[in-house]
N, C-alpha and C. Protein backbone atom coordinates (compact mmCIF):
# COMPACT_ATOMS: atom_id res chain seq x y z
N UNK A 1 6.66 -15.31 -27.25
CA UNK A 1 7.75 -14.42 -26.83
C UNK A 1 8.87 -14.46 -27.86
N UNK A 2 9.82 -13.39 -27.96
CA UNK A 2 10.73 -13.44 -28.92
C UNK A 2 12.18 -15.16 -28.45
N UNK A 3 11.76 -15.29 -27.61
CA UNK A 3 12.70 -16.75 -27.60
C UNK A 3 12.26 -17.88 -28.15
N UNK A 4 11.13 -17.87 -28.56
CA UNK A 4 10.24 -19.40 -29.38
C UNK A 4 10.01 -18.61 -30.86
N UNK A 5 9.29 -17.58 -30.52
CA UNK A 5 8.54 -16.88 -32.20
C UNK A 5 8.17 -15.90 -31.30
N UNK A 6 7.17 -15.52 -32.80
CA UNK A 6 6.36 -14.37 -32.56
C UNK A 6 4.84 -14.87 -33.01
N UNK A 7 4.26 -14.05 -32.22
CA UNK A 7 3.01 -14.25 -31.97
C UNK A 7 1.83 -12.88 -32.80
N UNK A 8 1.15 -13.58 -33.81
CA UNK A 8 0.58 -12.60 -34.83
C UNK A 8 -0.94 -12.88 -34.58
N UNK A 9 -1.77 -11.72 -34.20
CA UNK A 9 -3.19 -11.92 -34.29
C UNK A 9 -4.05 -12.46 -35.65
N UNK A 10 -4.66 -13.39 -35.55
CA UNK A 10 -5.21 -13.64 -36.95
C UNK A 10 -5.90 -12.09 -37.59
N UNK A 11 -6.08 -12.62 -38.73
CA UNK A 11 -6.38 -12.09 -39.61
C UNK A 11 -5.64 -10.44 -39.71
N UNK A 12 -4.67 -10.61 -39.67
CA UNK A 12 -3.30 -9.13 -39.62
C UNK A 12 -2.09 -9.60 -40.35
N UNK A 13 -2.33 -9.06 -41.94
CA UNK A 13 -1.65 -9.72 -42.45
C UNK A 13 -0.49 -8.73 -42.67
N UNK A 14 -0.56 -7.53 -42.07
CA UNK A 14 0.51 -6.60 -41.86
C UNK A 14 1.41 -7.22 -41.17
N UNK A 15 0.90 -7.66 -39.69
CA UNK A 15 1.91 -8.15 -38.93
C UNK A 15 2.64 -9.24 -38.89
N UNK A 16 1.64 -10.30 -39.67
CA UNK A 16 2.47 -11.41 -40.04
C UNK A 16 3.62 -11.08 -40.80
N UNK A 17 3.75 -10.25 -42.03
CA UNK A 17 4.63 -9.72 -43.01
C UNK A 17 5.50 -9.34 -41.92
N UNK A 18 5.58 -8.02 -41.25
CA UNK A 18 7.06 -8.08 -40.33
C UNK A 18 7.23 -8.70 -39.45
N UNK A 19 6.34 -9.55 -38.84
CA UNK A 19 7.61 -11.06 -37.66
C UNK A 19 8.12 -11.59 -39.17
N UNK A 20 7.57 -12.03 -40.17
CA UNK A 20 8.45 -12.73 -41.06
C UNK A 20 9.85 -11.88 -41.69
N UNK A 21 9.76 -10.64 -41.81
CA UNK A 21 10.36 -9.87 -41.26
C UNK A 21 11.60 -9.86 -41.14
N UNK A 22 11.22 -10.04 -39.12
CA UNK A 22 12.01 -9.93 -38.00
C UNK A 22 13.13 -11.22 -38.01
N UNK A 23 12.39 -12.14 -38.21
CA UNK A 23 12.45 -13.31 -38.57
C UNK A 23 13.52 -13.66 -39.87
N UNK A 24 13.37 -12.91 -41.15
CA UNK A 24 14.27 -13.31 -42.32
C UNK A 24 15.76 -12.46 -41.57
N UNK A 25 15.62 -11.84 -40.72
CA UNK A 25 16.96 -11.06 -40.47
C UNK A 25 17.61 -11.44 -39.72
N UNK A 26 17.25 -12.07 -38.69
CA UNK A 26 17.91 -12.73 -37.42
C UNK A 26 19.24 -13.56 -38.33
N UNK A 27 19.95 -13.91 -37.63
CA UNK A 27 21.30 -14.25 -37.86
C UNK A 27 20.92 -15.81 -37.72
N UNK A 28 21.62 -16.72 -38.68
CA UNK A 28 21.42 -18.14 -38.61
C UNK A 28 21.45 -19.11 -37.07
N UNK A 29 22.32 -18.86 -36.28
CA UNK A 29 22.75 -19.17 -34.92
C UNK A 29 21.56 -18.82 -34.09
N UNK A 30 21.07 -17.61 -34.27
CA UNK A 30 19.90 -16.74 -33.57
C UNK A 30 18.57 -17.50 -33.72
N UNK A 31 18.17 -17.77 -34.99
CA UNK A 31 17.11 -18.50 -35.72
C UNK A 31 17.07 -19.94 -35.01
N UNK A 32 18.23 -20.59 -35.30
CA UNK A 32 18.56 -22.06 -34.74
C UNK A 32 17.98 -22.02 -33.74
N UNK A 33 18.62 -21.65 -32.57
CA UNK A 33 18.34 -21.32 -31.32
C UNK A 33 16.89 -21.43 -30.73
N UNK A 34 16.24 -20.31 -31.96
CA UNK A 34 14.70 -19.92 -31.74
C UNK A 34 13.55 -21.32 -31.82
N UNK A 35 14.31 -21.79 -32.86
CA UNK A 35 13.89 -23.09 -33.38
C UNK A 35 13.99 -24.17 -32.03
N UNK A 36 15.17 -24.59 -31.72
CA UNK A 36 15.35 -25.27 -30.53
C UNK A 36 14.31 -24.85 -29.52
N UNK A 37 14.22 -23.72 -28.91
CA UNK A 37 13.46 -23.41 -27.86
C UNK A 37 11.95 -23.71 -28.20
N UNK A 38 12.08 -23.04 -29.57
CA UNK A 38 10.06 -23.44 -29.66
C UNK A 38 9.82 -24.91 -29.41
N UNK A 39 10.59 -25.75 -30.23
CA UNK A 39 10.58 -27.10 -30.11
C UNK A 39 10.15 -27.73 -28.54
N UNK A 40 11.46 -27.29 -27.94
CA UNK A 40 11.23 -27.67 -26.35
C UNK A 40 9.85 -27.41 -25.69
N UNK A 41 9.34 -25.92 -26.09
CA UNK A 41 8.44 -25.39 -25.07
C UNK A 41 7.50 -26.80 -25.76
N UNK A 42 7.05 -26.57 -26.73
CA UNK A 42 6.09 -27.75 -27.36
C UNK A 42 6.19 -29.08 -26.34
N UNK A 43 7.76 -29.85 -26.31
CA UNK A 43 7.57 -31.07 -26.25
C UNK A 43 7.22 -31.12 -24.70
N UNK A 44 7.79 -29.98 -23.69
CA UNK A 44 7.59 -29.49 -22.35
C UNK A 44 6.14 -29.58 -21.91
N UNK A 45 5.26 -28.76 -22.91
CA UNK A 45 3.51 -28.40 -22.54
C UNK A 45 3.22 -29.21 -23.04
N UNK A 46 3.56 -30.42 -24.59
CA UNK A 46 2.14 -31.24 -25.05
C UNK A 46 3.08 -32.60 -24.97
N UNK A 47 3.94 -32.98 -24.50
CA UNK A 47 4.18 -34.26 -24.64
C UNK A 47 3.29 -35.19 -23.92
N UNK A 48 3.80 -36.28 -24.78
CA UNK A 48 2.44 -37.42 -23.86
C UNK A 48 2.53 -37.75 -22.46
N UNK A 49 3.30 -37.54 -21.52
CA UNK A 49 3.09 -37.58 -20.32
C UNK A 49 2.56 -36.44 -19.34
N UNK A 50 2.93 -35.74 -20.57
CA UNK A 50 2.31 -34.05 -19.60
C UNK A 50 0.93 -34.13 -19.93
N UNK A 51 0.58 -34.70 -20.73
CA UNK A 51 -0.83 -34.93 -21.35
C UNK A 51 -2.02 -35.87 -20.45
N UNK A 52 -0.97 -37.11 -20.29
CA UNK A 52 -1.38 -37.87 -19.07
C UNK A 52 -1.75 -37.64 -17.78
N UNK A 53 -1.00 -36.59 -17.51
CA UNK A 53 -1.03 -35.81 -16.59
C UNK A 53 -2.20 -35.12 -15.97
N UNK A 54 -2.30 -34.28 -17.18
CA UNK A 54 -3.25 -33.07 -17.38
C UNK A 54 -4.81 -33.76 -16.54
N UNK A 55 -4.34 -34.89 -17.74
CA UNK A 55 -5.82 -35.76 -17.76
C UNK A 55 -6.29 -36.63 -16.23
N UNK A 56 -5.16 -36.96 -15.70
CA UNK A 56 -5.25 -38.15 -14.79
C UNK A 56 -6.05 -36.94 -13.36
N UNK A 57 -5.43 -35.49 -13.51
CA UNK A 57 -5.44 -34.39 -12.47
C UNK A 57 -6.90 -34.05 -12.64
N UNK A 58 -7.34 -33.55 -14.20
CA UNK A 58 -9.10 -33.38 -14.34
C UNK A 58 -9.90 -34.26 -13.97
N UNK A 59 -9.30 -35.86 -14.14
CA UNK A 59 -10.38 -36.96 -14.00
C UNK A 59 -10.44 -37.14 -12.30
N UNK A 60 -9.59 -36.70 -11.63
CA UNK A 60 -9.44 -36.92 -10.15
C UNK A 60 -10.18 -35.72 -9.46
N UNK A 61 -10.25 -34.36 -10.23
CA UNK A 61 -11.01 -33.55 -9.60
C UNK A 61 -12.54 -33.80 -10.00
N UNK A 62 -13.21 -34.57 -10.64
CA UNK A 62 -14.31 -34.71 -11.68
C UNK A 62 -15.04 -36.50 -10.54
N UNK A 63 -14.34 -37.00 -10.61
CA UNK A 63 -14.42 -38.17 -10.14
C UNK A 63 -14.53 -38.34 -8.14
N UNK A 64 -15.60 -38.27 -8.08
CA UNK A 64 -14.71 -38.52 -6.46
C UNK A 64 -15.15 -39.26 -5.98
N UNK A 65 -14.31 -40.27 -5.14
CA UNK A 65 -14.40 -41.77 -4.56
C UNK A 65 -15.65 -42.15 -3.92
N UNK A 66 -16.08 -43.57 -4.03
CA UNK A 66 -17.36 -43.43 -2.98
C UNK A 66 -16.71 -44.13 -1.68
N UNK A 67 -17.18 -43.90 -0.62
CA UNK A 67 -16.58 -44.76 0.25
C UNK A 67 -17.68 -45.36 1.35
């Protein structure tokens, strides 16, 4: 989304050229910003506890108790 980046289909090297673009024009503050947010979404979806997570939730649906 335009609040993290932009998102370019491989092999479109048209479109890569204008997000980079979109991108060289944005205003320094604007860019920053963009930067911050991508960062977050990253550390939000892959940090190691969300990871732990992920994993502990698949192994519990995969696994089931004997009793």
């Amino acid at each position: 989304n335009d609040q993290t980046g932009y998102v370019v289909p491989p092999n479109h090297p048209a479109e890569m050229a204008n997000a980079f673009g979109k991108l060289l024009r944005l205003p320094e503050e604007q860019l920053s910003a963009m930067g911050q947010q991508a960062r977050q979404h990253a550390v939000d979806r892959f940090s190691m506890q969300r990871q732990i997570e992920a994993f502990d939730a698949l192994y519990s649906r995969q696994v089931k108790p004997t009793a």
